[in-house]
Protein backbone atom coordinates (compact mmCIF):
# COMPACT_ATOMS: atom_id res chain seq x y z
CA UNK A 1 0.85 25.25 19.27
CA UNK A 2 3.99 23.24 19.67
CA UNK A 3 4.44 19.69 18.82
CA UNK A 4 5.36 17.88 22.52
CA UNK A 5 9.20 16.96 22.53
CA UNK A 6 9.65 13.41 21.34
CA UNK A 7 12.52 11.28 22.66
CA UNK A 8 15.01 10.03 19.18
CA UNK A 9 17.78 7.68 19.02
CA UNK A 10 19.96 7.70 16.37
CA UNK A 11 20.55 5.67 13.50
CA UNK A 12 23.80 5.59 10.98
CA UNK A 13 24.18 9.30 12.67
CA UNK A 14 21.06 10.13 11.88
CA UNK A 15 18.01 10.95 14.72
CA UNK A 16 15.57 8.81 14.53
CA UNK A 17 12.53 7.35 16.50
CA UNK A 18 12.71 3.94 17.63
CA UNK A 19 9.36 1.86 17.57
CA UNK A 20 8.56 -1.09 19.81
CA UNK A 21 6.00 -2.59 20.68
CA UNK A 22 5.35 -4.82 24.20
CA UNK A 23 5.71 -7.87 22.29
CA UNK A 24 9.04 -6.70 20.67
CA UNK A 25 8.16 -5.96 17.33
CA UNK A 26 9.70 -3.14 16.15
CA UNK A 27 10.62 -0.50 13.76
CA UNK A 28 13.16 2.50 13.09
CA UNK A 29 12.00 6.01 10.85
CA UNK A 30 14.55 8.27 10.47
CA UNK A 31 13.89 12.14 10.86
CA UNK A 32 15.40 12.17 7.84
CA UNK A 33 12.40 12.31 5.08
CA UNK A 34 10.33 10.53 7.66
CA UNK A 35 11.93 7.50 6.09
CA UNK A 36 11.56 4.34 7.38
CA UNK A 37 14.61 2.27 7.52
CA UNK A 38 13.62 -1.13 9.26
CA UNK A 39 10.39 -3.12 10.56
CA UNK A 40 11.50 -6.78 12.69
CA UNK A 41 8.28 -8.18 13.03
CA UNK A 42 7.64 -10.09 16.81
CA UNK A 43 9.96 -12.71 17.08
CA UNK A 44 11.11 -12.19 13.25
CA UNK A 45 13.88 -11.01 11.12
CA UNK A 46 14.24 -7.85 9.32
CA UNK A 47 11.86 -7.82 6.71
CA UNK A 48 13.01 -4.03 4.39
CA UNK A 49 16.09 -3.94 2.15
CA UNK A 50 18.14 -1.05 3.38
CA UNK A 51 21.55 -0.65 1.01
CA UNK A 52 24.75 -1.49 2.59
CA UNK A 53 26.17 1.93 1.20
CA UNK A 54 23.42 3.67 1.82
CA UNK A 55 23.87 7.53 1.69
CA UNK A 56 22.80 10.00 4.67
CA UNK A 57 22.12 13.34 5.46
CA UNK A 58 21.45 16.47 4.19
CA UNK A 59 19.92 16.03 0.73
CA UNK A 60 20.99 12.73 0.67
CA UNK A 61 17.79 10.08 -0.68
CA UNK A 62 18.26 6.70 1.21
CA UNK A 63 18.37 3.87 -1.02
CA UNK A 64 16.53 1.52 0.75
CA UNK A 65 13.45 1.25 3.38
CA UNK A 66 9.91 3.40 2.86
CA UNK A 67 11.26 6.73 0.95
CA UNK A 68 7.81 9.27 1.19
CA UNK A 69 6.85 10.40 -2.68
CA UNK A 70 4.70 13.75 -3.09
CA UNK A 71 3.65 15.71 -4.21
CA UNK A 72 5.64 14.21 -7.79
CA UNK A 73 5.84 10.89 -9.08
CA UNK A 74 9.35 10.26 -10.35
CA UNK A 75 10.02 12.86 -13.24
CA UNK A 76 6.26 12.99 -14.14
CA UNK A 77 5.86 16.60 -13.64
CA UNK A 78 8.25 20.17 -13.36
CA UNK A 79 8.90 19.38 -9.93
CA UNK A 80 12.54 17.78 -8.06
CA UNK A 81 12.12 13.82 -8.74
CA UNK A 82 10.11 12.45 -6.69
CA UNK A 83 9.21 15.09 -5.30
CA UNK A 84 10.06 17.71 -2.06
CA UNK A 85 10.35 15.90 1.08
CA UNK A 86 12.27 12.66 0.83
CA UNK A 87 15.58 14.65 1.35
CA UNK A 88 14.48 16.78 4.24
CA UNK A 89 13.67 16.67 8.00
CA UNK A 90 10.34 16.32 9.30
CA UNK A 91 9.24 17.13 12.61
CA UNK A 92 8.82 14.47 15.27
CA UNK A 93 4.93 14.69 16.81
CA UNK A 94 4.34 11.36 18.60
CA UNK A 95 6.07 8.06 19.70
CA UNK A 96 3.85 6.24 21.91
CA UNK A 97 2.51 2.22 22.62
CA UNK A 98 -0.91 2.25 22.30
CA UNK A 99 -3.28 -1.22 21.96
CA UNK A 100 -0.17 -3.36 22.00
CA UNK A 101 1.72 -1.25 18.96
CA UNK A 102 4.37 0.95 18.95
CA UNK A 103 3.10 4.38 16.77
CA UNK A 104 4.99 6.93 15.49
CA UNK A 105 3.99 10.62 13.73
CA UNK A 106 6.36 12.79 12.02
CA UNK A 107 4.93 15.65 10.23
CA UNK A 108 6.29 17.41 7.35
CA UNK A 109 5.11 21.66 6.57
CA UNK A 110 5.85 23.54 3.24
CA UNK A 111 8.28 26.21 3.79
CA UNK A 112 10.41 28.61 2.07
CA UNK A 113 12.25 25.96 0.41
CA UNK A 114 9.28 23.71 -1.13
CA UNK A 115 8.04 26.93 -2.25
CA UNK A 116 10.98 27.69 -4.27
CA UNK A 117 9.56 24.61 -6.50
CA UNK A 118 5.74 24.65 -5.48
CA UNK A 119 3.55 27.49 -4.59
CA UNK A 120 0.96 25.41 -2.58
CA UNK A 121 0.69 25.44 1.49
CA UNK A 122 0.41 21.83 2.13
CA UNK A 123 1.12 19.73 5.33
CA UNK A 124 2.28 15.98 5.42
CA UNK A 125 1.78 13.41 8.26
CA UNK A 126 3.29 10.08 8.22
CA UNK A 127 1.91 7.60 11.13
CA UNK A 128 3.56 4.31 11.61
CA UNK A 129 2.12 1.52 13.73
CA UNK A 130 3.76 -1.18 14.39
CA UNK A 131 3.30 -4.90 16.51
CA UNK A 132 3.08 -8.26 16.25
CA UNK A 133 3.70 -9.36 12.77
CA UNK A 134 1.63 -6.40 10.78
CA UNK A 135 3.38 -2.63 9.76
CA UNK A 136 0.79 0.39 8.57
CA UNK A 137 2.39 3.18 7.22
CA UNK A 138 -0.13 6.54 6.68
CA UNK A 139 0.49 9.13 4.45
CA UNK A 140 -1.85 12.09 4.97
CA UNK A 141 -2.05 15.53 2.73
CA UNK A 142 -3.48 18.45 4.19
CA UNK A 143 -4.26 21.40 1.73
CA UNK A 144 -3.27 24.29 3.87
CA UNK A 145 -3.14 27.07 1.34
CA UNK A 146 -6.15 29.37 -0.31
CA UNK A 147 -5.85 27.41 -3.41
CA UNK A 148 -6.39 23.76 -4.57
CA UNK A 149 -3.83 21.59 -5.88
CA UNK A 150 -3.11 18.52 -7.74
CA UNK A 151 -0.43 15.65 -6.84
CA UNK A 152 1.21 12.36 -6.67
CA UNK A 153 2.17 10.06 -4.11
CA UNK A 154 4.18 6.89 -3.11
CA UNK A 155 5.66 4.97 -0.60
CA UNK A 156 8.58 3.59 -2.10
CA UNK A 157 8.51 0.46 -0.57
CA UNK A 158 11.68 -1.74 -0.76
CA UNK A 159 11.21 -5.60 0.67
CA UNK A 160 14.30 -7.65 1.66
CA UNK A 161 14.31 -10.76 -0.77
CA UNK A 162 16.63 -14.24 -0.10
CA UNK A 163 16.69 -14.68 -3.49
CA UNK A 164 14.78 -12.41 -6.05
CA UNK A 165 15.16 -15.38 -8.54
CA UNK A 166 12.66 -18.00 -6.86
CA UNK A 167 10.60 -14.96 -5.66
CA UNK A 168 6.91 -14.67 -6.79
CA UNK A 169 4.56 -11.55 -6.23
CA UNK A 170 0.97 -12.84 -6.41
CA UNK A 171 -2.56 -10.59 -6.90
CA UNK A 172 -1.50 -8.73 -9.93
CA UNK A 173 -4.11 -10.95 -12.47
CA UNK A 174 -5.40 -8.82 -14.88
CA UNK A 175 -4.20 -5.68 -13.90
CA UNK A 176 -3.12 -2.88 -17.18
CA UNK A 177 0.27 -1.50 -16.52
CA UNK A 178 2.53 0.50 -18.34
CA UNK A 179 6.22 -0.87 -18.60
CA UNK A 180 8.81 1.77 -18.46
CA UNK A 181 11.33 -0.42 -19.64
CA UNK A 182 9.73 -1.81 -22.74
CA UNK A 183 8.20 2.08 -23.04
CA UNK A 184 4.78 0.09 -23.82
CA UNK A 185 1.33 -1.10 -22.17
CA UNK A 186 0.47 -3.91 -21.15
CA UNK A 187 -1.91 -6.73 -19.21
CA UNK A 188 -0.84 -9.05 -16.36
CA UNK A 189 -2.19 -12.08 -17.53
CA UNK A 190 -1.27 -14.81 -14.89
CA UNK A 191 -1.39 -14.76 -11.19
CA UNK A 192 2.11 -15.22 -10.59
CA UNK A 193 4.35 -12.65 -11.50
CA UNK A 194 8.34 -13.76 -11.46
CA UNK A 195 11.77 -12.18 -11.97
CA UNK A 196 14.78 -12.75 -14.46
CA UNK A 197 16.02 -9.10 -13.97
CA UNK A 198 15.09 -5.34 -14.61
CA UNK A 199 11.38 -4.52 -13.77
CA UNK A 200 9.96 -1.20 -13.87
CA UNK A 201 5.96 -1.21 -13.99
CA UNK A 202 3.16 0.80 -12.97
CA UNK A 203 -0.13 -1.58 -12.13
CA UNK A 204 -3.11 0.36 -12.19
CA UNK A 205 -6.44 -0.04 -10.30
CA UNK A 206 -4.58 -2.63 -8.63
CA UNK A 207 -6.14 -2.19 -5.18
CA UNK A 208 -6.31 -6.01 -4.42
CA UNK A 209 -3.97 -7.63 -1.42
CA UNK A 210 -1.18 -8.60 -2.85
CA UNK A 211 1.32 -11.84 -1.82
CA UNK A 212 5.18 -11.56 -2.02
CA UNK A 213 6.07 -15.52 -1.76
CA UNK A 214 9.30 -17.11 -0.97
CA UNK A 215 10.44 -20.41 0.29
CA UNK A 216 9.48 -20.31 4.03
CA UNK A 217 8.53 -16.49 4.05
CA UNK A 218 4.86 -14.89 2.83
CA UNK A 219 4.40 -11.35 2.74
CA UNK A 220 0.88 -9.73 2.28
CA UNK A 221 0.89 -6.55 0.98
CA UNK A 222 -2.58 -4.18 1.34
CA UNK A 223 -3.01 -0.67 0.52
CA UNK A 224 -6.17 1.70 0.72
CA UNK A 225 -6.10 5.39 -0.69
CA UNK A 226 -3.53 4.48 -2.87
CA UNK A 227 -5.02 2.74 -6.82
CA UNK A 228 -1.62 1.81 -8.27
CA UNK A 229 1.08 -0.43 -7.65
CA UNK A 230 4.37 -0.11 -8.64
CA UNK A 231 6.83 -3.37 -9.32
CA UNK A 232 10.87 -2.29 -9.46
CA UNK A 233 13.99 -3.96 -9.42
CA UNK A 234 17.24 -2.48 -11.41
CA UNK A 235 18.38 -5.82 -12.23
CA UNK A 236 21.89 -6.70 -13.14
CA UNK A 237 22.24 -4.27 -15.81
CA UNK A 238 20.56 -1.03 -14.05
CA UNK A 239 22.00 -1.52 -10.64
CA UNK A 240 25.62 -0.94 -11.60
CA UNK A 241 23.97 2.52 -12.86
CA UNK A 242 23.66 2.78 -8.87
CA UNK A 243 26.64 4.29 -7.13
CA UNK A 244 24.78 2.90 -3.39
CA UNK A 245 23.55 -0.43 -3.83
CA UNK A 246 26.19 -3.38 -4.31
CA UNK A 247 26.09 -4.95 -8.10
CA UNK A 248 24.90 -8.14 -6.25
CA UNK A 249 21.89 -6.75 -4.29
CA UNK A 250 19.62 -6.64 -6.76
CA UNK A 251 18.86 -10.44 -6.34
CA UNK A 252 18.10 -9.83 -2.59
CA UNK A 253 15.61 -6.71 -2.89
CA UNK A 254 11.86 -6.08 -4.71
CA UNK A 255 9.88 -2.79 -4.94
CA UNK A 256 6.38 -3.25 -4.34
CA UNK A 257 4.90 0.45 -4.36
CA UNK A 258 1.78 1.92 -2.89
CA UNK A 259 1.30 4.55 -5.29
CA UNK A 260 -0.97 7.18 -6.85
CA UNK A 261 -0.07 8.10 -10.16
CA UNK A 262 -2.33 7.61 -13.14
CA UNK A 263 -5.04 9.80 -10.96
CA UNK A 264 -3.61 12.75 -8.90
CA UNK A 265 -5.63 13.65 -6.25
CA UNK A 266 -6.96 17.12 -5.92
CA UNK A 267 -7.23 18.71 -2.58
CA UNK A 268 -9.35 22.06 -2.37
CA UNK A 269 -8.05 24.24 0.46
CA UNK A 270 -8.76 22.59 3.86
CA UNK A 271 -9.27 19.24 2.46
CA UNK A 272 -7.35 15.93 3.53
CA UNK A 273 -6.11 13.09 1.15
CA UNK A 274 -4.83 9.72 3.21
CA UNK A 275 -3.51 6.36 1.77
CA UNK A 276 -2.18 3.56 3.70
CA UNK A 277 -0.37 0.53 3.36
CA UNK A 278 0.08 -2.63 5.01
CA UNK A 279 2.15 -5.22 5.21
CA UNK A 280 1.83 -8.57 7.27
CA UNK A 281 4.39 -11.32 7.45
């Protein structure tokens, strides 16, 4: 059965679905990856760092907004970093207003290309619902092959920051982590976690709401499905390593992660995995 024909705009080229919802809130997910570039809450600002040179297109990873991680974490496995299907197009399903949100489904099928990498019948559904000052994103894994299969997941969540400097992410308080940068484990022993530069941590079992604080601006951060949290920022050293993201922009972006790493999930054939997270401004 065919998908019903969605109606896209376009964004920096690219088609795209605009969401918005009756009382204006509103966000933009490009085809592209299902990726989603932007979320204004109701009478707000943008709220998601999106890179100023920003690459697009074919095979191109967007350095910015919600990338979609699976069925690899980073290098953490044989498979393409981070995975198959942040570099490809998804398939519009939905874009409708519904309860006073906008919603959105793109859907994502292994082909002839994933398989080249990963011999596993899978299907992938992002929903995004959007309206008045809260954002859902849904990631859901379908097992559609004859055998099961392990993986990881992500949304690669970047937030917009004034200043990274005077930023604070709260909920974090005894959490174990490992820290990729100091190749070492360790325990989040205050409350308030703060930034001088590079960060690059997995938080795990860290299934609390979190709080990204700033003067004038809090940002609640909830997740289900997913049990770890990953905290990222390139800092001044790693972000002239980045050929799209301006040396300065470090100090005006965080990555606060929805993740599953520690734990793959395991899906036998005709199962369904789902994680969701949510952020509220």
């Amino acid at each position: 059965m065919n998908a019903p024909t969605v109606a896209l705009s376009e964004f920096q080229g690219q088609p795209a679905l605009q969401l918005r919802a009756p009382d204006g809130a509103q966000a933009t997910v490009l085809v592209h990856g299902a990726h989603l570039v932007s979320w204004i809450p109701a009478g707000g600002e943008e709220q998601l760092y999106l890179s100023p040179a920003a690459k697009y297109g074919l095979g191109a990873s967007v350095r910015g907004g919600v990338p979609v991680i699976f069925p690899q974490f980073n290098e953490r496995g044989p498979l393409p970093r981070h995975g198959l299907v942040r570099t490809r197009p998804w398939q519009p399903v939905e874009s409708v207003r519904r309860g006073g949100a906008a919603i959105g489904v793109l859907r994502f099928t292994d082909d002839i290309a994933t398989r080249v990498h990963w011999k596993q019948g899978f299907e992938a559904e992002l929903t995004v619902v959007v309206g008045g000052h809260t954002l859902e994103i849904e990631l859901a894994i379908t097992n559609t092959g004859e055998t099961p299969f392990e993986f990881t997941a992500a949304l690669h969540t970047y937030l917009r920051c004034n200043e990274l400097l005077r930023a604070q992410l709260e909920g974090l308080q005894g959490r174990s982590y490992e820290d990729f940068l100091l190749k070492t484990d360790g325990q989040q022993w205050g409350d308030v976690l703060t930034f001088v530069g590079a960060i690059d941590r997995i938080y795990h079992s860290a299934t609390q709401p979190l709080v990204l604080r700033e003067l004038g601006r809090r940002l609640h951060i909830g997740m289900s499905g997913f049990e770890d949290v990953v905290v990222w920022n390139p800092g001044d050293d790693g972000v002239q390593q980045l050929s799209d993201m301006p040396d300065e922009d470090w100090r005006h972006m965080l990555c606060v992660e929805a993740a599953l790493i520690r734990q793959p999930a395991r899906l036998a054939p005709g199962d369904e995995w789902a994680g969701m997270q949510t952020l509220s401004v």
